[in-house]
Protein backbone atom coordinates (compact mmCIF):
# COMPACT_ATOMS: atom_id res chain seq x y z
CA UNK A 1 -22.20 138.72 -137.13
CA UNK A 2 -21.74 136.72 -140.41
CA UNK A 3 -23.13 137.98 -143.81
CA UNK A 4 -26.47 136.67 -144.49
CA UNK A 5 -26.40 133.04 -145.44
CA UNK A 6 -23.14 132.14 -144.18
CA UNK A 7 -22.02 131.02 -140.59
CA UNK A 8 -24.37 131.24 -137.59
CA UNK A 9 -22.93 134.02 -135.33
CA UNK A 10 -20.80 133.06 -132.19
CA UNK A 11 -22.83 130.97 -129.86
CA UNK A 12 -22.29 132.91 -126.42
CA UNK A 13 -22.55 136.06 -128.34
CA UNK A 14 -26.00 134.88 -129.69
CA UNK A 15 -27.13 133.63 -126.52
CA UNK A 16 -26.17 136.26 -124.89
CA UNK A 17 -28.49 138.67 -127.17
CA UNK A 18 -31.66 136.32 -127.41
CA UNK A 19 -32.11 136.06 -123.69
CA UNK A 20 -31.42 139.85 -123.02
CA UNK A 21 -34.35 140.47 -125.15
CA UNK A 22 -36.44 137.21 -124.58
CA UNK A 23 -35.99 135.26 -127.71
CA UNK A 24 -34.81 132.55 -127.19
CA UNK A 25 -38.09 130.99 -126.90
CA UNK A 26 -38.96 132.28 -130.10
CA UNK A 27 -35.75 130.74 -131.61
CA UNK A 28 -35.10 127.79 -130.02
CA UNK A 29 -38.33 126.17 -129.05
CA UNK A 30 -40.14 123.07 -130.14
CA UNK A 31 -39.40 122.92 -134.07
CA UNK A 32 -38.40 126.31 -134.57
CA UNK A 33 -35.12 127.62 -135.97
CA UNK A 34 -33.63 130.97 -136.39
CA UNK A 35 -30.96 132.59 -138.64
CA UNK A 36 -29.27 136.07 -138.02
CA UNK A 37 -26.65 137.49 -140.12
CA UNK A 38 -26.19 140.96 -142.23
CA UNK A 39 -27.25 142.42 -145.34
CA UNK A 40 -25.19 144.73 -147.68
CA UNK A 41 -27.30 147.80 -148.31
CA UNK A 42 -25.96 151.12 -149.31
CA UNK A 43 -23.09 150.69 -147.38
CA UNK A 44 -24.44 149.81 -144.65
CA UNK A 45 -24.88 146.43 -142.64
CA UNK A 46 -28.24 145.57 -141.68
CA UNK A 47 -28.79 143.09 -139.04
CA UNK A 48 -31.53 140.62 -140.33
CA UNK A 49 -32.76 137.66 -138.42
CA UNK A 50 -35.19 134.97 -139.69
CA UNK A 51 -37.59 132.93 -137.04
CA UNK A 52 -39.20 129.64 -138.51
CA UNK A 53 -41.63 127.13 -137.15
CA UNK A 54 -42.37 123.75 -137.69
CA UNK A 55 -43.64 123.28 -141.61
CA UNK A 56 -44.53 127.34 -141.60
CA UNK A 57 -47.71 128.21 -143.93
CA UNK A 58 -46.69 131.92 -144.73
CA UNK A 59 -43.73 134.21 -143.86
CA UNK A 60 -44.37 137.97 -142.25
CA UNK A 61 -41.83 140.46 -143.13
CA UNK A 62 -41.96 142.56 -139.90
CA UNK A 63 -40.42 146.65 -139.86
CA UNK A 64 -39.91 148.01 -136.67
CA UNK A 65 -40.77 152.12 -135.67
CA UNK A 66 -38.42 154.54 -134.85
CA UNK A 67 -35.53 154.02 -132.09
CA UNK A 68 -36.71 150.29 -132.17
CA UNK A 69 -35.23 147.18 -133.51
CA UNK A 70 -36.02 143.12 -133.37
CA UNK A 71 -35.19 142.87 -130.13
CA UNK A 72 -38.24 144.41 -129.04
CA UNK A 73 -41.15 142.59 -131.27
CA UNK A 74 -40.86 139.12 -129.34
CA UNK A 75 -44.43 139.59 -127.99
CA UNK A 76 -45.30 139.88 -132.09
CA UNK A 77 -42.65 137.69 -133.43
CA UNK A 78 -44.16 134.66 -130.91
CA UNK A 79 -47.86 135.39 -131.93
CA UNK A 80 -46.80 135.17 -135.78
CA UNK A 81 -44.65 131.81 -135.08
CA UNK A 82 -47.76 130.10 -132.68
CA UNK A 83 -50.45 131.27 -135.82
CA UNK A 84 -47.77 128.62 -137.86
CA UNK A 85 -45.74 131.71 -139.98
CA UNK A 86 -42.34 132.15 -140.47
CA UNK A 87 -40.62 135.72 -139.36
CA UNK A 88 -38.06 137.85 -140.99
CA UNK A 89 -37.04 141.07 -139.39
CA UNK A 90 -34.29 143.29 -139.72
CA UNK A 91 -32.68 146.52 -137.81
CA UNK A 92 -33.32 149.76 -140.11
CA UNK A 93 -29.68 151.56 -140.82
CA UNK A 94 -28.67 153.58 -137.22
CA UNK A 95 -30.72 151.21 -135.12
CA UNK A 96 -30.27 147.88 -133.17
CA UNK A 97 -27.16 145.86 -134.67
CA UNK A 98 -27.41 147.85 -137.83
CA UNK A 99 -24.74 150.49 -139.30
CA UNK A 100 -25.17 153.83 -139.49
CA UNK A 101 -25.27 157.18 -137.82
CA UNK A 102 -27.64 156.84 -134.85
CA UNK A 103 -31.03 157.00 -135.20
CA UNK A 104 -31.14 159.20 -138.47
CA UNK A 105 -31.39 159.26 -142.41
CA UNK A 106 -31.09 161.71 -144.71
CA UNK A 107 -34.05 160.20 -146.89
CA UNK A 108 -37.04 157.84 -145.86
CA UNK A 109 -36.55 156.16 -149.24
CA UNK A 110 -33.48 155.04 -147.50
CA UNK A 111 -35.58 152.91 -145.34
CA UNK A 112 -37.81 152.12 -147.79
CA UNK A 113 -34.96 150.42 -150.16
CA UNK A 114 -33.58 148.36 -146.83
CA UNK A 115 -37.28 146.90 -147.24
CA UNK A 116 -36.95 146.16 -150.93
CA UNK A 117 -33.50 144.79 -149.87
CA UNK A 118 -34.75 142.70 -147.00
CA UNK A 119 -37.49 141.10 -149.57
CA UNK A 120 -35.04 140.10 -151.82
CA UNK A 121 -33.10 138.35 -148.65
CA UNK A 122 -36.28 136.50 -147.65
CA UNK A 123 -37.31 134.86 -150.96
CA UNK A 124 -36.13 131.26 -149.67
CA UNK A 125 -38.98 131.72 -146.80
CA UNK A 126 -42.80 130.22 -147.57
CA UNK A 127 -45.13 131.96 -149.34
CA UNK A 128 -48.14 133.89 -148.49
CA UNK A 129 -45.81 137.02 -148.12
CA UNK A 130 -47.73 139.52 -145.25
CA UNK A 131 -46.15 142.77 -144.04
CA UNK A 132 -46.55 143.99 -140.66
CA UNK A 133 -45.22 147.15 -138.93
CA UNK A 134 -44.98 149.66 -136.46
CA UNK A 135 -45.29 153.48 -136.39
CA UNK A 136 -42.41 154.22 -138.54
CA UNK A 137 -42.07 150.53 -139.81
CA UNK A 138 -46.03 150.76 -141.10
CA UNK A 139 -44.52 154.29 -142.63
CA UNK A 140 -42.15 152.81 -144.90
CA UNK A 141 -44.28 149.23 -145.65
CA UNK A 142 -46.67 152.06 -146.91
CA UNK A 143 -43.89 153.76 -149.14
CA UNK A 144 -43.05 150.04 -150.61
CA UNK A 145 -46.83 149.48 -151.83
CA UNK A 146 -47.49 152.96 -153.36
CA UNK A 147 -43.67 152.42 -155.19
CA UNK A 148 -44.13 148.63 -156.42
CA UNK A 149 -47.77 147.19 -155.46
CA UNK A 150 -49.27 145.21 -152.43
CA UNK A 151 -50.35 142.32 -155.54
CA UNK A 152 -47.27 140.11 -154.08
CA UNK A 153 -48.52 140.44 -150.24
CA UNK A 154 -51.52 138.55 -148.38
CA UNK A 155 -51.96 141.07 -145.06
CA UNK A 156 -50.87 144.06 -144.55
CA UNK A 157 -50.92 144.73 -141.35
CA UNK A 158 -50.07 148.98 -139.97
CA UNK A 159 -49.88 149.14 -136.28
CA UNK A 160 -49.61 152.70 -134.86
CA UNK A 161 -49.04 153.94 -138.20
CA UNK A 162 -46.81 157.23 -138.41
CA UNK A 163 -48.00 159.90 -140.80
CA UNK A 164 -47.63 163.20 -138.65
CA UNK A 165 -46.60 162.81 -135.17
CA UNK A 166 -48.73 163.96 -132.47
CA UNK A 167 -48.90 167.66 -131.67
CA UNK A 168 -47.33 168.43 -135.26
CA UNK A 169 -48.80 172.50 -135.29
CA UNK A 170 -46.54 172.87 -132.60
CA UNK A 171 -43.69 170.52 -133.19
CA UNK A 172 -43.61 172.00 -136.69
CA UNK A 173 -42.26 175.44 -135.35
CA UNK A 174 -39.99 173.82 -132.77
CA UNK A 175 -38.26 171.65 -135.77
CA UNK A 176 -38.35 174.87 -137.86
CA UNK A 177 -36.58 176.80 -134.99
CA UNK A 178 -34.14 173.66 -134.61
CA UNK A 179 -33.08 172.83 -138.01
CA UNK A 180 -31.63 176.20 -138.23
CA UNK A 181 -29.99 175.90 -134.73
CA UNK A 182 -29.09 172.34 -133.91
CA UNK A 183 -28.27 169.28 -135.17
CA UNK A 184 -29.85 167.10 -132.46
CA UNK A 185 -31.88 167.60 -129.44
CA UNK A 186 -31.73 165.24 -126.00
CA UNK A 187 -34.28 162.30 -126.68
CA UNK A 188 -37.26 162.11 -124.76
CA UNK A 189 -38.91 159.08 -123.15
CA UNK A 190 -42.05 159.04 -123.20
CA UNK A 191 -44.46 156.47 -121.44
CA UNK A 192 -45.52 154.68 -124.32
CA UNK A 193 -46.93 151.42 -123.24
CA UNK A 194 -49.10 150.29 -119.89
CA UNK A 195 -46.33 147.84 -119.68
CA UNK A 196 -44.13 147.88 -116.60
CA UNK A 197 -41.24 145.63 -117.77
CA UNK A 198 -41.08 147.03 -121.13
CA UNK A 199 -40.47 150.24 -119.67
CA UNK A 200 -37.83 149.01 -117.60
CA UNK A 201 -36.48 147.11 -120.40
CA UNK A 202 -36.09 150.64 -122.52
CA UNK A 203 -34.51 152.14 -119.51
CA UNK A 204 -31.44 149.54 -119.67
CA UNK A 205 -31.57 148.16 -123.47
CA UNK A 206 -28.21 149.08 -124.74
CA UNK A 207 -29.25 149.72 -128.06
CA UNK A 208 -31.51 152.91 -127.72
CA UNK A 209 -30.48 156.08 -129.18
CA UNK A 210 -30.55 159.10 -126.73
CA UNK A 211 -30.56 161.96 -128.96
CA UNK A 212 -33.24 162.73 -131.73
CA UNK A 213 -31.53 164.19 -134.52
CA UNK A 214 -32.85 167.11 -136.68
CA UNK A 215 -31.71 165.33 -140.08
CA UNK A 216 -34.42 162.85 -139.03
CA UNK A 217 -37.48 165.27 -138.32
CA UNK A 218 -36.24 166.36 -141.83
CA UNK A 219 -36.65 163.52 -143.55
CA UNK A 220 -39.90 162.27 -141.85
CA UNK A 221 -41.01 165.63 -142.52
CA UNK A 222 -40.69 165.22 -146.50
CA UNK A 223 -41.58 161.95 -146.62
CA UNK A 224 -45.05 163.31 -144.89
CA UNK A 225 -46.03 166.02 -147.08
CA UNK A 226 -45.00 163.77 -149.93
CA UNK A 227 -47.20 160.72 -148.54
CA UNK A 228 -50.22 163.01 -147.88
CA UNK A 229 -50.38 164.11 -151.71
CA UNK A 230 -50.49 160.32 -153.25
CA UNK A 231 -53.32 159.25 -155.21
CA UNK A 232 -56.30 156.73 -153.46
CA UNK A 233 -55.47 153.08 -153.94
CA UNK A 234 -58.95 151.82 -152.88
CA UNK A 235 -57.64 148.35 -154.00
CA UNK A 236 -55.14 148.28 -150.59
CA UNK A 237 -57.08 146.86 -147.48
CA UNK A 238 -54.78 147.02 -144.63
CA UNK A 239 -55.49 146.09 -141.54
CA UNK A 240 -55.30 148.86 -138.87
CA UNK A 241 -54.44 148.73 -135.24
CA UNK A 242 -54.47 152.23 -133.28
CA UNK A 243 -54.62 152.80 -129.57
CA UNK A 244 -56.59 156.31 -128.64
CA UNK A 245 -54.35 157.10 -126.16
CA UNK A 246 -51.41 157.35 -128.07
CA UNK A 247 -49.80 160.39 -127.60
CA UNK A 248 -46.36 159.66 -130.07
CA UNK A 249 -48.54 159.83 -133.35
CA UNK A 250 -51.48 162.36 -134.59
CA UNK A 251 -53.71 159.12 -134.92
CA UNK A 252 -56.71 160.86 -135.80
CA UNK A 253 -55.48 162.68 -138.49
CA UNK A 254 -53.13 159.92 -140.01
CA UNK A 255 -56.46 157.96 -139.81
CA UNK A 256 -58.26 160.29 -142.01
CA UNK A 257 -55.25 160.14 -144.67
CA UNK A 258 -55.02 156.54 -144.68
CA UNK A 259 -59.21 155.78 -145.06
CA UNK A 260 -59.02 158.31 -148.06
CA UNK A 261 -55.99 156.49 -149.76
CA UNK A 262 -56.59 152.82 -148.64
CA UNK A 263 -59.55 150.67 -147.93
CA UNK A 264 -58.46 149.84 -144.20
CA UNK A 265 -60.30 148.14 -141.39
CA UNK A 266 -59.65 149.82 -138.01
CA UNK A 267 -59.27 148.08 -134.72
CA UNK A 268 -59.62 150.89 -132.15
CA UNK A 269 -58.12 149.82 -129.03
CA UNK A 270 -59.60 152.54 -125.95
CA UNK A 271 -56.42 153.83 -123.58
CA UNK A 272 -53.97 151.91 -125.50
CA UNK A 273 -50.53 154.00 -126.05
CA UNK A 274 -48.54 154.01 -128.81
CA UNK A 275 -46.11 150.77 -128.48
CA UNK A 276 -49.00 148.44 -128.92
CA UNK A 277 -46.35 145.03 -129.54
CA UNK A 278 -45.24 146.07 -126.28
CA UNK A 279 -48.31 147.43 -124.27
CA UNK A 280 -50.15 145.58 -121.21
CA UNK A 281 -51.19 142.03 -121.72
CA UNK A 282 -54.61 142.25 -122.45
CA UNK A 283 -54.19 144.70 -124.93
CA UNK A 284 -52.03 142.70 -126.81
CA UNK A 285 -54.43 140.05 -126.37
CA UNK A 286 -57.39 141.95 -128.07
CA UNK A 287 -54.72 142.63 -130.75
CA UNK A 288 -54.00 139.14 -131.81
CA UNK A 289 -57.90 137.80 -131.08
CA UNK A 290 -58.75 140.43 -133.62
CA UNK A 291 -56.14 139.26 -136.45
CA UNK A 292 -57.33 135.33 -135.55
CA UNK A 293 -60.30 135.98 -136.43
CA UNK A 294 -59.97 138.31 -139.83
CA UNK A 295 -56.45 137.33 -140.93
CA UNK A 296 -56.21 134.42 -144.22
CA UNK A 297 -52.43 134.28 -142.85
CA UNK A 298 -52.10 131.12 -144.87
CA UNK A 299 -54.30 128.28 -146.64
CA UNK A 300 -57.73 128.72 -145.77
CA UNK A 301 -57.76 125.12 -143.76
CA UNK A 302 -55.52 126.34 -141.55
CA UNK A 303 -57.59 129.49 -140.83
CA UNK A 304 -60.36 127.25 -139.66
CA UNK A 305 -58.69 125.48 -137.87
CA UNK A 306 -57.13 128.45 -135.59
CA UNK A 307 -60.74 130.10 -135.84
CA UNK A 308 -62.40 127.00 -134.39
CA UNK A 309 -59.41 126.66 -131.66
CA UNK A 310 -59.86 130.69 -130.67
CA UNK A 311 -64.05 129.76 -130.70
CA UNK A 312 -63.13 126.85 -127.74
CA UNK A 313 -60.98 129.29 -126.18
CA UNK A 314 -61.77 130.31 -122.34
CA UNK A 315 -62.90 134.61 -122.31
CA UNK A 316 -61.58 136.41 -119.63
């Protein structure tokens, strides 16, 4: 893989990737083009791709959770590029194509600068600016506002949002027990999504991390109890998406924190598990006919236009 801005990386190697994941569609269909190459952060190479439509009316900077990477948001990737907005996504340091020890950090403010470097790298994309993310990726879009301001960004958009992880009263004294002990424990797979071929796909994908180290429960852990004492910023109105069968994150809880910082509104999707970019078809569906209809994702023309297309649109 090239630096960022340079030469497009070798075509069968490319290839190769976008169809393991299903992407290609995403980056090679009708009017659309696509750019991959790394970014010089810390130290470390992070794997950034862009996805572009056809005259795009807004870009969406999208962060991926924990253990995931770009390979995995095609479902949200092609929903952004058919509502007309440009992508840009990038692997977080020890995940996907990007450098690193595996699947750890030693700070979330780590993560958090990758973001502020990943900005930077997207400035040549359209404006409205949105952020969207996942679990930990909606974790460390949070960080970025209460550092520098959401007054640059049109949606914000927190899917699954991570703020304690489920079960933390008792996870608490197995990490305390561990970071004294261990340095990693085996990773556990969970059944996060109603979704039999993202499942599989997990099961196979090269790029997942097997091991869950303790440096990481660490840092998450600091980040949290530093998170949970910020000050309200009523002026923030993300838009939140939370399935109540998610058994990876403490949603009710993190719920609670985020309505007394931000001003969210809350799309509460019933038996939907954690991986909601991933989960069962008509989840995902509800998802994205919720955003058409309260998302500005770019002039408001164009938002008419998709509202009055979604209004003609056959109801299952």
């Amino acid at each position: 893989m090239p630096p960022w801005g340079q030469d497009a990386p070798p075509a069968a190697e490319l290839a190769a990737y976008l169809n393991f994941y299903q992407l290609t569609d995403c980056a090679k269909g009708s009017g659309r083009t696509h750019r991959m190459g790394w970014l010089a952060v810390d130290g470390k190479r992070i794997a950034a791709q862009a996805f572009v439509p056809a005259n795009p009316r807004g870009t969406v900077i999208v962060c991926h959770g924990y253990y995931d990477h770009v390979g995995l948001y095609g479902h949200l990737i092609e929903y952004l590029l058919g509502a007309g907005l440009a992508v840009f996504a990038f692997d977080q340091p020890g995940h996907g194509l990007s450098s690193g020890p595996v699947a750890t950090i030693a700070s979330f403010d780590a993560y958090e600068a990758v973001l502020a470097a990943a900005l930077e790298a997207a400035e040549g994309l359209p404006a409205p600016w949105h952020l969207a993310g996942q679990s930990m990726g909606a974790s460390v879009i949070m960080e970025h506002i209460v550092q520098h301001g959401a007054e640059r960004f049109g949606e914000i958009l927190l899917i699954a949002p991570l703020v304690r992880p489920a079960y933390w009263p008792l996870n608490q004294v197995v990490w305390q027990i561990a970071r004294h002990t261990v340095s990693e424990r085996p990773r556990t797979f969970r059944k996060n999504a109603e979704n039999a071929d993202f499942v599989h796909l997990l099961k196979r994908d090269p790029l997942q991390a097997k091991v869950l180290p303790v440096q990481w429960v660490t840092a998450m852990v600091e980040w949290m109890r530093r998170f949970e004492r910020y000050p309200p910023m009523p002026q923030v109105r993300p838009r939140i998406i939370q399935g109540t069968a998610d058994r990876t994150v403490g949603w009710r809880y993190n719920l609670r924190v985020l309505e007394r910082l931000f001003s969210p509104e809350v799309l509460r999707l019933p038996a939907a598990r954690h991986h909601l970019v991933n989960e069962a078809p008509a989840v995902r569906e509800a998802m994205w006919r919720w955003l058409d209809e309260r998302c500005a994702w770019g002039a408001p023309e164009a938002r008419r236009e998709r509202c009055n297309a979604l209004a003609s649109r056959p109801r299952d």
